[in-house]
C-alpha atoms as a PDB file:
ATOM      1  CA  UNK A   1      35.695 -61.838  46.863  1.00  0.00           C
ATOM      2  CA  UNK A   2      36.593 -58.492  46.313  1.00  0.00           C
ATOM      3  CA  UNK A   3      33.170 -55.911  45.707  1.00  0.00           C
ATOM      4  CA  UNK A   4      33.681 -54.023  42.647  1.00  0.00           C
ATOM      5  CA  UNK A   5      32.665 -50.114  43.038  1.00  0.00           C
ATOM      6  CA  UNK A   6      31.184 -48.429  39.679  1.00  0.00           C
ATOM      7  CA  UNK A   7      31.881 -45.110  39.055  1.00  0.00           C
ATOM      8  CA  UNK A   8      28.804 -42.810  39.085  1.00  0.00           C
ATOM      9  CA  UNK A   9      30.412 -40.095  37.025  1.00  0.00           C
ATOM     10  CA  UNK A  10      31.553 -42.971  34.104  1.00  0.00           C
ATOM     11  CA  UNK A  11      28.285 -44.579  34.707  1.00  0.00           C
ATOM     12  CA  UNK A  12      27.274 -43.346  31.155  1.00  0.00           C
ATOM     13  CA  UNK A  13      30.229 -42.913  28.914  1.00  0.00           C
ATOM     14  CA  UNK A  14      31.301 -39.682  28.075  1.00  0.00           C
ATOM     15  CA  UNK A  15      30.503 -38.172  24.540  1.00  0.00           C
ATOM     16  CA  UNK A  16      33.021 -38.377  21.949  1.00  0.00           C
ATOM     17  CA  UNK A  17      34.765 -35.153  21.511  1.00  0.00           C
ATOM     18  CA  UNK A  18      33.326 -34.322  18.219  1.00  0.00           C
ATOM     19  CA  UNK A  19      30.142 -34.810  19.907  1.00  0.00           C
ATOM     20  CA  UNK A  20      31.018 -32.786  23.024  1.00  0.00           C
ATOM     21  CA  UNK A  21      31.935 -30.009  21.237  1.00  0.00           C
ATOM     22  CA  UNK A  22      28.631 -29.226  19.207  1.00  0.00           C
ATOM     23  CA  UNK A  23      27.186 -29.600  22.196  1.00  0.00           C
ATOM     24  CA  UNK A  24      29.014 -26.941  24.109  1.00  0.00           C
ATOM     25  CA  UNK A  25      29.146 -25.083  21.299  1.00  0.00           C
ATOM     26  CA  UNK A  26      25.103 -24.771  21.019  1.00  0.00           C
ATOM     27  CA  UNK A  27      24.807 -24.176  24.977  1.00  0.00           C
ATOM     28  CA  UNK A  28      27.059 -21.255  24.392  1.00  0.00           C
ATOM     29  CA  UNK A  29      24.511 -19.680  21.667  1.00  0.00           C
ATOM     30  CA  UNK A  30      21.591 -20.254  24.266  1.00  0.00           C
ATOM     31  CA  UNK A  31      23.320 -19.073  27.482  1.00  0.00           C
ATOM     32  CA  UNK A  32      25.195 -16.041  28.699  1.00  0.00           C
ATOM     33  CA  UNK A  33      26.581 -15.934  32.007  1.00  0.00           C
ATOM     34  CA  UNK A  34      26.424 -13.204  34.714  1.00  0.00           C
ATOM     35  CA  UNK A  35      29.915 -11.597  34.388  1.00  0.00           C
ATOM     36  CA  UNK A  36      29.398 -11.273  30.328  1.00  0.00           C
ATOM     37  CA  UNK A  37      26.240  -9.641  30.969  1.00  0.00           C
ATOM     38  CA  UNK A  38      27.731  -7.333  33.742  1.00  0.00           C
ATOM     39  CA  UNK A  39      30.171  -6.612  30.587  1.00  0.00           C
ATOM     40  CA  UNK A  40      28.430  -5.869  28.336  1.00  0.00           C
ATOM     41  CA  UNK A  41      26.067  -3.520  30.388  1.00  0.00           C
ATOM     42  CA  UNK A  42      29.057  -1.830  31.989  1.00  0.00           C
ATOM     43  CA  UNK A  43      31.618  -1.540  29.077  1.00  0.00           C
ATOM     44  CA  UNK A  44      30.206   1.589  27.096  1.00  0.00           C
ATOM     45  CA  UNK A  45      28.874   2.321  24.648  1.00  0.00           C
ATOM     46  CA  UNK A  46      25.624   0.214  23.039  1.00  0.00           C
ATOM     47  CA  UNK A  47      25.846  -3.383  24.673  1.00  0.00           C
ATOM     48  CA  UNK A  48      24.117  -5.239  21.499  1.00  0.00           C
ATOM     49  CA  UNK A  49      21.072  -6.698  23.717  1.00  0.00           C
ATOM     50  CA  UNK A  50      18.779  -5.737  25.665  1.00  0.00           C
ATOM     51  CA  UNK A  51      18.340  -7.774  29.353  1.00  0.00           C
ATOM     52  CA  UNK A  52      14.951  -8.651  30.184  1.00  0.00           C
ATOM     53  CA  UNK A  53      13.720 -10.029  33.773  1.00  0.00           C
ATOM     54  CA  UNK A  54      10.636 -12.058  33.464  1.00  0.00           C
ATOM     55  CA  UNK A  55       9.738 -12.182  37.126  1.00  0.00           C
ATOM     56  CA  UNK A  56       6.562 -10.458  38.863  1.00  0.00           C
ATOM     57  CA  UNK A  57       6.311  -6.325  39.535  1.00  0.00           C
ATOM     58  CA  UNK A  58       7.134  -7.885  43.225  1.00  0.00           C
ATOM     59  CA  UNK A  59      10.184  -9.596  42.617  1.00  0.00           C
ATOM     60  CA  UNK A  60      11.352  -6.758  40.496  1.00  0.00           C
ATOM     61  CA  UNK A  61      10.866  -4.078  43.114  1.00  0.00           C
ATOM     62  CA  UNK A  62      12.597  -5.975  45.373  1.00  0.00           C
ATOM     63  CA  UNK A  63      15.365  -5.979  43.230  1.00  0.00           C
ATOM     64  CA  UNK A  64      16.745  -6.593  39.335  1.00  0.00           C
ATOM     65  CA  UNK A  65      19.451  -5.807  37.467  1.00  0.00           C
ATOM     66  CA  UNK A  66      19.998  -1.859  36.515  1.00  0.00           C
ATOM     67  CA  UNK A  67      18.850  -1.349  32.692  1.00  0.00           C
ATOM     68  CA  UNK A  68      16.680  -4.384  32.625  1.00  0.00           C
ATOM     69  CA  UNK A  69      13.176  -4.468  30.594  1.00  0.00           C
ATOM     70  CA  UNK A  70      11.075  -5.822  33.052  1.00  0.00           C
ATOM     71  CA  UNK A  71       8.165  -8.271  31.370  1.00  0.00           C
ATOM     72  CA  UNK A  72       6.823 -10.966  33.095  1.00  0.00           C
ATOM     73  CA  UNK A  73       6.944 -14.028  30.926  1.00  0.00           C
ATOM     74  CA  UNK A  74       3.393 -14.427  30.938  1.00  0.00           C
ATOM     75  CA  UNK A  75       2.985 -10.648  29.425  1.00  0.00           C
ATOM     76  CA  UNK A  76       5.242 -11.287  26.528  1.00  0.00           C
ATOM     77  CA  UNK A  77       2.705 -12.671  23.887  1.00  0.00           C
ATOM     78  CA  UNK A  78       0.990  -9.244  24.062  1.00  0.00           C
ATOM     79  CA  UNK A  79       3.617  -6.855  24.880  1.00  0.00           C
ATOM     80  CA  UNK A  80       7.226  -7.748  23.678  1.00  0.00           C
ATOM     81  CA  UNK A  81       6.292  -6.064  20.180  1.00  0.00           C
ATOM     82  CA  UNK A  82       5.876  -2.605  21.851  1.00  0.00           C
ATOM     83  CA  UNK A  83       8.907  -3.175  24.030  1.00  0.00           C
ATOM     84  CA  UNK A  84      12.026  -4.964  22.143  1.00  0.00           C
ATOM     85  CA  UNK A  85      13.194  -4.814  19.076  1.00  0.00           C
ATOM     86  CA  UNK A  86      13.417  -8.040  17.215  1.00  0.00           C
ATOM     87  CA  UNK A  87      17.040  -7.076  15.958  1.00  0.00           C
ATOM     88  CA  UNK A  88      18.441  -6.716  19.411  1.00  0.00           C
ATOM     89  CA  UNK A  89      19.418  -9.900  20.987  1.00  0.00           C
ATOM     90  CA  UNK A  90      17.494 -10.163  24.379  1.00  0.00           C
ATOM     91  CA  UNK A  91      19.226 -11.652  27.442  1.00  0.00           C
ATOM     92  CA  UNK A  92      16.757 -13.241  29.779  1.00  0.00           C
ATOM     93  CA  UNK A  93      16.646 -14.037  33.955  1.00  0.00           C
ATOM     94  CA  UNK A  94      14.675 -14.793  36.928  1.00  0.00           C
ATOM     95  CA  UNK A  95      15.425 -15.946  40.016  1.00  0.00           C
ATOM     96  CA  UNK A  96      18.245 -17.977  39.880  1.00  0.00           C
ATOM     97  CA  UNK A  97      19.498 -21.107  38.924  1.00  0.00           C
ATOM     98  CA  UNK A  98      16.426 -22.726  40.506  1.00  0.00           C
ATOM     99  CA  UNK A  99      13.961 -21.215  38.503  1.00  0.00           C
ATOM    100  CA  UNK A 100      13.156 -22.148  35.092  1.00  0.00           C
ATOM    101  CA  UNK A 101      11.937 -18.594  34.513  1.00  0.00           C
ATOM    102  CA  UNK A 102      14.475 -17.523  32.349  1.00  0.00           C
ATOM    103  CA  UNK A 103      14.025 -19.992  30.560  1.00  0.00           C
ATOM    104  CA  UNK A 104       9.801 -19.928  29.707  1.00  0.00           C
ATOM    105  CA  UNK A 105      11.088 -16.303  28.670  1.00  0.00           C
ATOM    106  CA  UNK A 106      13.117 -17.511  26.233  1.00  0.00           C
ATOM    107  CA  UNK A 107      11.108 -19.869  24.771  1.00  0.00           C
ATOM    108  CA  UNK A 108       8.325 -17.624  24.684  1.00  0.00           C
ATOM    109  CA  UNK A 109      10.216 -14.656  22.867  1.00  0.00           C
ATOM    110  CA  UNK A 110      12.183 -17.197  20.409  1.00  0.00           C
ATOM    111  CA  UNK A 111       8.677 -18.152  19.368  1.00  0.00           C
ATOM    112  CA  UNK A 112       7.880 -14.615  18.211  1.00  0.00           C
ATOM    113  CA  UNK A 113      10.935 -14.744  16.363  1.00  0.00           C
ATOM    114  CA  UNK A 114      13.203 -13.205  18.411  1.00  0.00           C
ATOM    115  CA  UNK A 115      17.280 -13.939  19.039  1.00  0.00           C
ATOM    116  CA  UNK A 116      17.497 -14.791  22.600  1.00  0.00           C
ATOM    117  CA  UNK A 117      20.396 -16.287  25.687  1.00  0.00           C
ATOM    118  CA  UNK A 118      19.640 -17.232  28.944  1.00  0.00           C
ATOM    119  CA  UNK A 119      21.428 -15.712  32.248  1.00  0.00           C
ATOM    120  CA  UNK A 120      22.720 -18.619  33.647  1.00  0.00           C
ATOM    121  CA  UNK A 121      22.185 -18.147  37.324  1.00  0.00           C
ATOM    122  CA  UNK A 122      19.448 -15.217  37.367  1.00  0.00           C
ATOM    123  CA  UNK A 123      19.158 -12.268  39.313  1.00  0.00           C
ATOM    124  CA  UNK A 124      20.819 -14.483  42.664  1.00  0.00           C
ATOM    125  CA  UNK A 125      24.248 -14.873  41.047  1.00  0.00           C
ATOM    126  CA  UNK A 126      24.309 -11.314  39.685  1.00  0.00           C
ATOM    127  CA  UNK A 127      23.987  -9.849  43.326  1.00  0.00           C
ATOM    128  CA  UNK A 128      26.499 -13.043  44.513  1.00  0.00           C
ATOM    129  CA  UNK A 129      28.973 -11.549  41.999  1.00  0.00           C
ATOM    130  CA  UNK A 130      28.470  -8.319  43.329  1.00  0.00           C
ATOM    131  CA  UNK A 131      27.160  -6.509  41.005  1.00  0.00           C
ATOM    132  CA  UNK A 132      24.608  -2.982  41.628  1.00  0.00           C
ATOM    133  CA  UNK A 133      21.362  -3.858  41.605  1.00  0.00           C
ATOM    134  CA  UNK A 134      18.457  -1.190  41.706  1.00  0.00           C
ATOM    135  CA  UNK A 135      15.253  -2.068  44.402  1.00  0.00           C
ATOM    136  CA  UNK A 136      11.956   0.256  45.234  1.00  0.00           C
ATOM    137  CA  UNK A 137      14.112   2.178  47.296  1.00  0.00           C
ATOM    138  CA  UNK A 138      17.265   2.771  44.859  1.00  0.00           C
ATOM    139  CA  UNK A 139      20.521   1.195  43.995  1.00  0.00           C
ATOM    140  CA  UNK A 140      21.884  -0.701  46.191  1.00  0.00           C
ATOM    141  CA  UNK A 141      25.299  -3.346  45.833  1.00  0.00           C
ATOM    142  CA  UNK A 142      26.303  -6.694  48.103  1.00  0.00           C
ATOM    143  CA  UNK A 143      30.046  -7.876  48.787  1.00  0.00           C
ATOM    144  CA  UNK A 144      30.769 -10.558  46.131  1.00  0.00           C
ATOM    145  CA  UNK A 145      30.528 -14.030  47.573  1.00  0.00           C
ATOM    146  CA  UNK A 146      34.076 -15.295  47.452  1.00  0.00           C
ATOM    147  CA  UNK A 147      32.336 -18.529  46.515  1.00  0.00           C
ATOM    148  CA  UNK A 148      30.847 -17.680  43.687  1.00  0.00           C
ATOM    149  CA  UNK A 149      33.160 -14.726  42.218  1.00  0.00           C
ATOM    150  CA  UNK A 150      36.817 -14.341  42.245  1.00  0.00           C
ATOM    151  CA  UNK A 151      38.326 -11.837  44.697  1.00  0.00           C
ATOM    152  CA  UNK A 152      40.768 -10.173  41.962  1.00  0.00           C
ATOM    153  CA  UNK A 153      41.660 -10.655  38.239  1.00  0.00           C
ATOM    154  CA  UNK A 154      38.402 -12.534  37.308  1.00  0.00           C
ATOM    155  CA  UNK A 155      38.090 -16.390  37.405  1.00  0.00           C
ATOM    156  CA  UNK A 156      40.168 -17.237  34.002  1.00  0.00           C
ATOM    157  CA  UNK A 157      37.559 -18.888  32.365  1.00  0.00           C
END
């Protein structure tokens, strides 16, 4: 008797394609990744958002992402009015992918009416990728992590 072996990954059927692609089409209106963000910040000119960290005075000092608004989600309720603009898209972040940070942000400022991504990956894959970061002591930049960014040309996505 031969033992069959199932197939975690077609465990559940995939979608069907119609199905699939509203799907990834909404994630893309609710995330942003790191390199866009890096972009947008870096490529002139106005960037059309504004990129908010939500993480504690602490966490920001150590280290956030040159630009940023910083508001701790649990601050917005009272002050997002007298620091973003509802007609400027705000890009959110924490942490990192571990941290649903980002996204109590998000929920938070969409439910004061305001047009809002996620940073998928946070403040860790913006340093992995190499980007400048500012801390309590100034800017300061990391090697990418050929891991996480490519080494030349971007990753083709």
């Amino acid at each position: 008797m031969t033992a069959t072996v199932s197939n975690p990954v077609l465990g559940v059927a995939p979608a069907a394609p119609a199905e699939a692609a509203a799907h990834f089409r909404a994630s893309l209106r609710f995330h942003a990744d790191v390199s866009d963000v890096a972009a947008a910040l870096t490529g002139g000119g106005d960037p059309g958002v504004v990129v908010l960290d939500s993480r504690s005075t602490q966490s920001w000092d150590q280290g956030h992402i040159p630009g940023a608004v910083h508001l701790p989600t649990a601050l917005i309720p009272e002050q997002a009015g007298d620091l973003l603009d509802k007609s400027v898209p705000v890009v959110t972040y924490c942490w990192g992918p571990g941290c649903d940070g980002a996204a109590r942000a998000a929920l938070a400022l969409a439910e004061l009416g305001y047009q809002v991504k996620e940073m998928l990956g946070g403040f860790e894959y913006w340093v992995r990728e190499g980007f400048a970061y500012e801390t309590w002591r100034g800017p300061e930049r990391r090697d990418a992590d050929s891991l996480t960014a490519p080494v030349a040309g971007g990753c083709g996505c």
